[in-house]
C-alpha atoms as a PDB file:
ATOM      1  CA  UNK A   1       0.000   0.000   0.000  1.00  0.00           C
ATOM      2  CA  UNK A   2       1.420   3.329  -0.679  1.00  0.00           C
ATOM      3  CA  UNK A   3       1.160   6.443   1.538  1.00  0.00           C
ATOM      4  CA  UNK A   4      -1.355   7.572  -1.451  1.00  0.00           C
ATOM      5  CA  UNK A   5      -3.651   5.119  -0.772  1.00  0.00           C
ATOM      6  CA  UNK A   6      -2.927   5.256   3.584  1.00  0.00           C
ATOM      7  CA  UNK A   7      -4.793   8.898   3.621  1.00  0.00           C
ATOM      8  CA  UNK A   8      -8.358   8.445   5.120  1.00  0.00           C
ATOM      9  CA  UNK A   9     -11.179   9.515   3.319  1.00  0.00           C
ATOM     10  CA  UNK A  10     -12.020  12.271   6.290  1.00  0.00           C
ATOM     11  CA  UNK A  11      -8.587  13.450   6.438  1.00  0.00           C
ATOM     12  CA  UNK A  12      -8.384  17.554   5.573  1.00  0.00           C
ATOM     13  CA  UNK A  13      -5.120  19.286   5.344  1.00  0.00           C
ATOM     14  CA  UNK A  14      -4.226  21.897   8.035  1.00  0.00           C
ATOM     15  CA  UNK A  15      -1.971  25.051   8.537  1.00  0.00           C
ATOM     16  CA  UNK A  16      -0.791  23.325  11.802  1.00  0.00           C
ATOM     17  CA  UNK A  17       1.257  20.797   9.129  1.00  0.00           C
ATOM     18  CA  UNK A  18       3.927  21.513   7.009  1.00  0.00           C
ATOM     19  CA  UNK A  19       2.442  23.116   3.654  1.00  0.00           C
ATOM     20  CA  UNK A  20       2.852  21.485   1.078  1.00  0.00           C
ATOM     21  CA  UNK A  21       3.658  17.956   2.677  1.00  0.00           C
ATOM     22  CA  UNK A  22       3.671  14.568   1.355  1.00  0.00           C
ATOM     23  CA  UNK A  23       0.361  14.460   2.889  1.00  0.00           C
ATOM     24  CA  UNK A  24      -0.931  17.552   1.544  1.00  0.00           C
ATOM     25  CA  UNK A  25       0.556  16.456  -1.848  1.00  0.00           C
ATOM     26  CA  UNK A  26      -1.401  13.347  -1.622  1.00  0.00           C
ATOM     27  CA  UNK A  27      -4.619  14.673  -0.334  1.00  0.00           C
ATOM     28  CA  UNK A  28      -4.938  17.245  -3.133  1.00  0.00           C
ATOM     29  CA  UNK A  29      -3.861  14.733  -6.014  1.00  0.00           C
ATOM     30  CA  UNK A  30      -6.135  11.855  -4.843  1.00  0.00           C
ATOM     31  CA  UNK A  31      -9.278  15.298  -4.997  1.00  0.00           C
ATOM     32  CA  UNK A  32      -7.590  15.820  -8.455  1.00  0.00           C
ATOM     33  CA  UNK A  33      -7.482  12.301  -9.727  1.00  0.00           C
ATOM     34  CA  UNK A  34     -11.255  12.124  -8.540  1.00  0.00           C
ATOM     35  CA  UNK A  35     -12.330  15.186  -9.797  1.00  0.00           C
ATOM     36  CA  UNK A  36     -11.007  14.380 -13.638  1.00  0.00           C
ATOM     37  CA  UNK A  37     -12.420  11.014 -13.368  1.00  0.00           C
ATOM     38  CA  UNK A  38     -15.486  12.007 -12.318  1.00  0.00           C
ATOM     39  CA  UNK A  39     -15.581  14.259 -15.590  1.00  0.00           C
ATOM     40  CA  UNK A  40     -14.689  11.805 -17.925  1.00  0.00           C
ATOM     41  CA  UNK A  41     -17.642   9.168 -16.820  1.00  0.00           C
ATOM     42  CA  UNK A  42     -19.845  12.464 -17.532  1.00  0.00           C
ATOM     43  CA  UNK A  43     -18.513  13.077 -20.638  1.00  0.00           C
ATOM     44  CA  UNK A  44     -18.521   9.388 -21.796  1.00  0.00           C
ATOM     45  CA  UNK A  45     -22.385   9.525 -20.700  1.00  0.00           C
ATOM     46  CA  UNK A  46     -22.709  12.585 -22.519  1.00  0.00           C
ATOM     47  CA  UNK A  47     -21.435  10.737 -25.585  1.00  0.00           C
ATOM     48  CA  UNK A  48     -23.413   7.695 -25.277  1.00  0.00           C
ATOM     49  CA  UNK A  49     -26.410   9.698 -24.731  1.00  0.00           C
ATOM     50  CA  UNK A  50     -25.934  12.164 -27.704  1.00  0.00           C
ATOM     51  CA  UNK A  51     -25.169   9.123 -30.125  1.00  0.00           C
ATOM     52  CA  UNK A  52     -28.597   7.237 -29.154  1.00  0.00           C
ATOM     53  CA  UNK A  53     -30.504  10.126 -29.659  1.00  0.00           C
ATOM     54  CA  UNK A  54     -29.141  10.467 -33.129  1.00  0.00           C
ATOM     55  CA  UNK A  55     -33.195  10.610 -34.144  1.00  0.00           C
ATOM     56  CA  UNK A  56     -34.831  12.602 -36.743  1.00  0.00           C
ATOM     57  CA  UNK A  57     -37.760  14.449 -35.661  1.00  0.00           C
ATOM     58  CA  UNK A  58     -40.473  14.969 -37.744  1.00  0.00           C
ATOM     59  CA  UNK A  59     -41.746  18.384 -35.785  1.00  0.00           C
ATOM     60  CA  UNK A  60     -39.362  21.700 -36.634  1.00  0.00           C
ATOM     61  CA  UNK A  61     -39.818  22.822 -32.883  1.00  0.00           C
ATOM     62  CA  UNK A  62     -39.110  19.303 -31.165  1.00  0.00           C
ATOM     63  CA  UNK A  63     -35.946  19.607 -33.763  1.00  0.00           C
ATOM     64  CA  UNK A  64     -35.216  22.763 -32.905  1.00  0.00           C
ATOM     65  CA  UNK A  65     -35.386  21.918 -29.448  1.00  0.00           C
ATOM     66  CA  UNK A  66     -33.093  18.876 -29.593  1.00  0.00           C
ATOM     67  CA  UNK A  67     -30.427  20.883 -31.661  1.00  0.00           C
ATOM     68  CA  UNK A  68     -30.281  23.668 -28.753  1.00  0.00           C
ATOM     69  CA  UNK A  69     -30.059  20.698 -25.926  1.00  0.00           C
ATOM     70  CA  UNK A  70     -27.451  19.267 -27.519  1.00  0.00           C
ATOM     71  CA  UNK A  71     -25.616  22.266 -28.457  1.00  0.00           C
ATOM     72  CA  UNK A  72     -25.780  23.455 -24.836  1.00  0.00           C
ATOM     73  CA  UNK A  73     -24.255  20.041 -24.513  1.00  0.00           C
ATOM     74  CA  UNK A  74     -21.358  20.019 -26.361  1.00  0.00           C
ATOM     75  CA  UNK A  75     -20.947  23.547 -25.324  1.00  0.00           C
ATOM     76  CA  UNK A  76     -20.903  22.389 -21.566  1.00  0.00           C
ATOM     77  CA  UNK A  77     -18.466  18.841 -22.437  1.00  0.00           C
ATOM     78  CA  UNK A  78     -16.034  21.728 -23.843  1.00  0.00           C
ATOM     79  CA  UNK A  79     -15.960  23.811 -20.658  1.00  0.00           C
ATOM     80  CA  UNK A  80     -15.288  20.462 -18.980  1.00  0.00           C
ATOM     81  CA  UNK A  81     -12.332  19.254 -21.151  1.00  0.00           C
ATOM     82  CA  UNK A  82     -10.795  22.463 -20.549  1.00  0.00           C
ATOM     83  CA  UNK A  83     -11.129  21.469 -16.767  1.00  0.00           C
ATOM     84  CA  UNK A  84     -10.132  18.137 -17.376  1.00  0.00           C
ATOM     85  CA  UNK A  85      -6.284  20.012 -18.848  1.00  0.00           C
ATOM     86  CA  UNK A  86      -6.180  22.556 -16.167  1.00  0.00           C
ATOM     87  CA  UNK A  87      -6.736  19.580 -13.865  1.00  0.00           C
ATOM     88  CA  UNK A  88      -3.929  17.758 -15.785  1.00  0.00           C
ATOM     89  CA  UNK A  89      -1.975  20.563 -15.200  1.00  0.00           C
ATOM     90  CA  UNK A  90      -2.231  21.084 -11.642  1.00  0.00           C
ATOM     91  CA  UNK A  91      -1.419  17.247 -11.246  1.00  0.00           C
ATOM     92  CA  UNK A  92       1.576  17.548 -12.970  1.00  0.00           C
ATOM     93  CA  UNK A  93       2.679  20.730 -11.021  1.00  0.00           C
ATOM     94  CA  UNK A  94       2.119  18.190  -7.862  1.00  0.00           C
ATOM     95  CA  UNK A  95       4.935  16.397  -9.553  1.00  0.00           C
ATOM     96  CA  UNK A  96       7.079  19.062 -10.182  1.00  0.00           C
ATOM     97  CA  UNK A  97       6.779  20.553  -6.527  1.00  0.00           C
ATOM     98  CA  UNK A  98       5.297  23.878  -7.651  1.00  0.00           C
ATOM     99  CA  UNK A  99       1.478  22.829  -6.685  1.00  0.00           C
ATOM    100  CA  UNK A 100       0.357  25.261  -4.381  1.00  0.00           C
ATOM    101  CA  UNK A 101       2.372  28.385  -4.631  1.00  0.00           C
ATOM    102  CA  UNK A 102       1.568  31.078  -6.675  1.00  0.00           C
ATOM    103  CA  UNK A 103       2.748  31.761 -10.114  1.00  0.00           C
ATOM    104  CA  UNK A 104       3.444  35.204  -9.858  1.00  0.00           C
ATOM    105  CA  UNK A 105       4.422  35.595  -5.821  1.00  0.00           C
ATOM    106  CA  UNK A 106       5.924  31.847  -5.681  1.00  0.00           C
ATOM    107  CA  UNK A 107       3.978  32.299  -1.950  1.00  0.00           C
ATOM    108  CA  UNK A 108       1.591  29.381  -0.698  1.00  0.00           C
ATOM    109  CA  UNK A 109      -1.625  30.199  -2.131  1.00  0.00           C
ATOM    110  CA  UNK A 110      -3.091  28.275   0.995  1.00  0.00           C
ATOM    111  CA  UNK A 111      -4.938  25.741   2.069  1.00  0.00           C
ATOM    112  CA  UNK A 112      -8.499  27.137   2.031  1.00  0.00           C
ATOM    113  CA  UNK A 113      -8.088  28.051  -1.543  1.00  0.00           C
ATOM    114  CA  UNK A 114      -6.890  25.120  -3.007  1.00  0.00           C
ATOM    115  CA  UNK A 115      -9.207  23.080  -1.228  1.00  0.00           C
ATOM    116  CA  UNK A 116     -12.090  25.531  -3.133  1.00  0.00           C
ATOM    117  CA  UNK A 117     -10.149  25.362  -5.823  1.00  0.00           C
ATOM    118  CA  UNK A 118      -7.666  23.216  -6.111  1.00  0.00           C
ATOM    119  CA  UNK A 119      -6.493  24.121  -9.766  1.00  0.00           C
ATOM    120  CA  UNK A 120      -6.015  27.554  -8.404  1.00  0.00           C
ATOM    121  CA  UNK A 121      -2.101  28.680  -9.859  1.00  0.00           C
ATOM    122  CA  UNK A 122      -2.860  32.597  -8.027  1.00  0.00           C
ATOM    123  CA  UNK A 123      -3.124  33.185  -4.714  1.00  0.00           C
ATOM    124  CA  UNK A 124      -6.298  35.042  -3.367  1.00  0.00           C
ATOM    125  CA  UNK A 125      -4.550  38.645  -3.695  1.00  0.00           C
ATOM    126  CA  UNK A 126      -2.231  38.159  -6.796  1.00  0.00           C
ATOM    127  CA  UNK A 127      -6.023  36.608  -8.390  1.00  0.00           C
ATOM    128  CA  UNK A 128      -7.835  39.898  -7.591  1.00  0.00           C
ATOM    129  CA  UNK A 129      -4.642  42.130  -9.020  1.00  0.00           C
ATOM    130  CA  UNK A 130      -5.654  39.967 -11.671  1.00  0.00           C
ATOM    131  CA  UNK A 131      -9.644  40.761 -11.696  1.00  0.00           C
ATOM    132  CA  UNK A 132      -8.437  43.939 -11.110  1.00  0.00           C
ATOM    133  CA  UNK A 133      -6.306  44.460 -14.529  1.00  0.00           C
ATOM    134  CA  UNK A 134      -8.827  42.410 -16.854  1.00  0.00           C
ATOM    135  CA  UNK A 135     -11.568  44.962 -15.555  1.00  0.00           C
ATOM    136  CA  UNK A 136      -9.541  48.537 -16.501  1.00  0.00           C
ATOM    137  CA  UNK A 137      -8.145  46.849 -19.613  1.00  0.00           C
ATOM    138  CA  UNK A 138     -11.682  45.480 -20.647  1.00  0.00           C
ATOM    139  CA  UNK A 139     -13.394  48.952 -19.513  1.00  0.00           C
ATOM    140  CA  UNK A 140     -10.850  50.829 -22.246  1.00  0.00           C
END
């Protein structure tokens, strides 16, 4: 067994550890792992489900209606395949060491955070400089 599988299911990382430990490490990529797979079984159901209801309809507004559903859909499957590479991302930044610290401080973004959000690469005050900038530069 390896100390990836050892952390119980109620375990919850805390600022009164080390940040950033082995434990933390594993906690947040066994929420990762979960998270992804749990996307993938949706999208493969999303799949199935669009394929079987491959039927013509005879009525204009039930077609209608079944093109928007399914472009809402396939709209929705996109936003989650972009999840699924951020989430690829952050698991191979647990690799690397750099999971959890801010891109642009290199500070812990923190627990809290990450547990919210754990493909956050910003801490909470580098994110809202962030905000911040997109909002003058969009209000130009």
């Amino acid at each position: 067994m390896t100390s990836f599988d050892a952390i119980e299911a109620s375990y919850r990382p805390t600022d009164d550890e080390v940040f950033m430990s082995e434990r933390h490490r594993n906690y947040f990529r066994r929420k990762l792992i979960g998270w992804r797979d749990e996307l993938l079984r949706e999208s493969r159901e999303t799949l199935t489900t669009l394929q079987s209801e491959n039927e013509n309809h005879p009525d204009i507004a039930d077609r209608a209606s079944s093109e928007t559903d399914r472009a809402i859909e396939l709209r929705a499957r996109d936003r989650q395949r972009k999840l699924i590479s951020k989430i690829n991302a952050a698991l191979s930044r647990l690799d690397d060491g750099s999971y959890g610290f801010c891109e642009e401080t290199g500070d812990p973004i923190g627990l809290r955070r990450l547990d919210a959000r754990p493909i956050a690469t910003l801490s909470v005050e580098a994110q809202e400089r962030h905000e911040r900038r997109e909002r003058v530069y969009r209000d130009e």
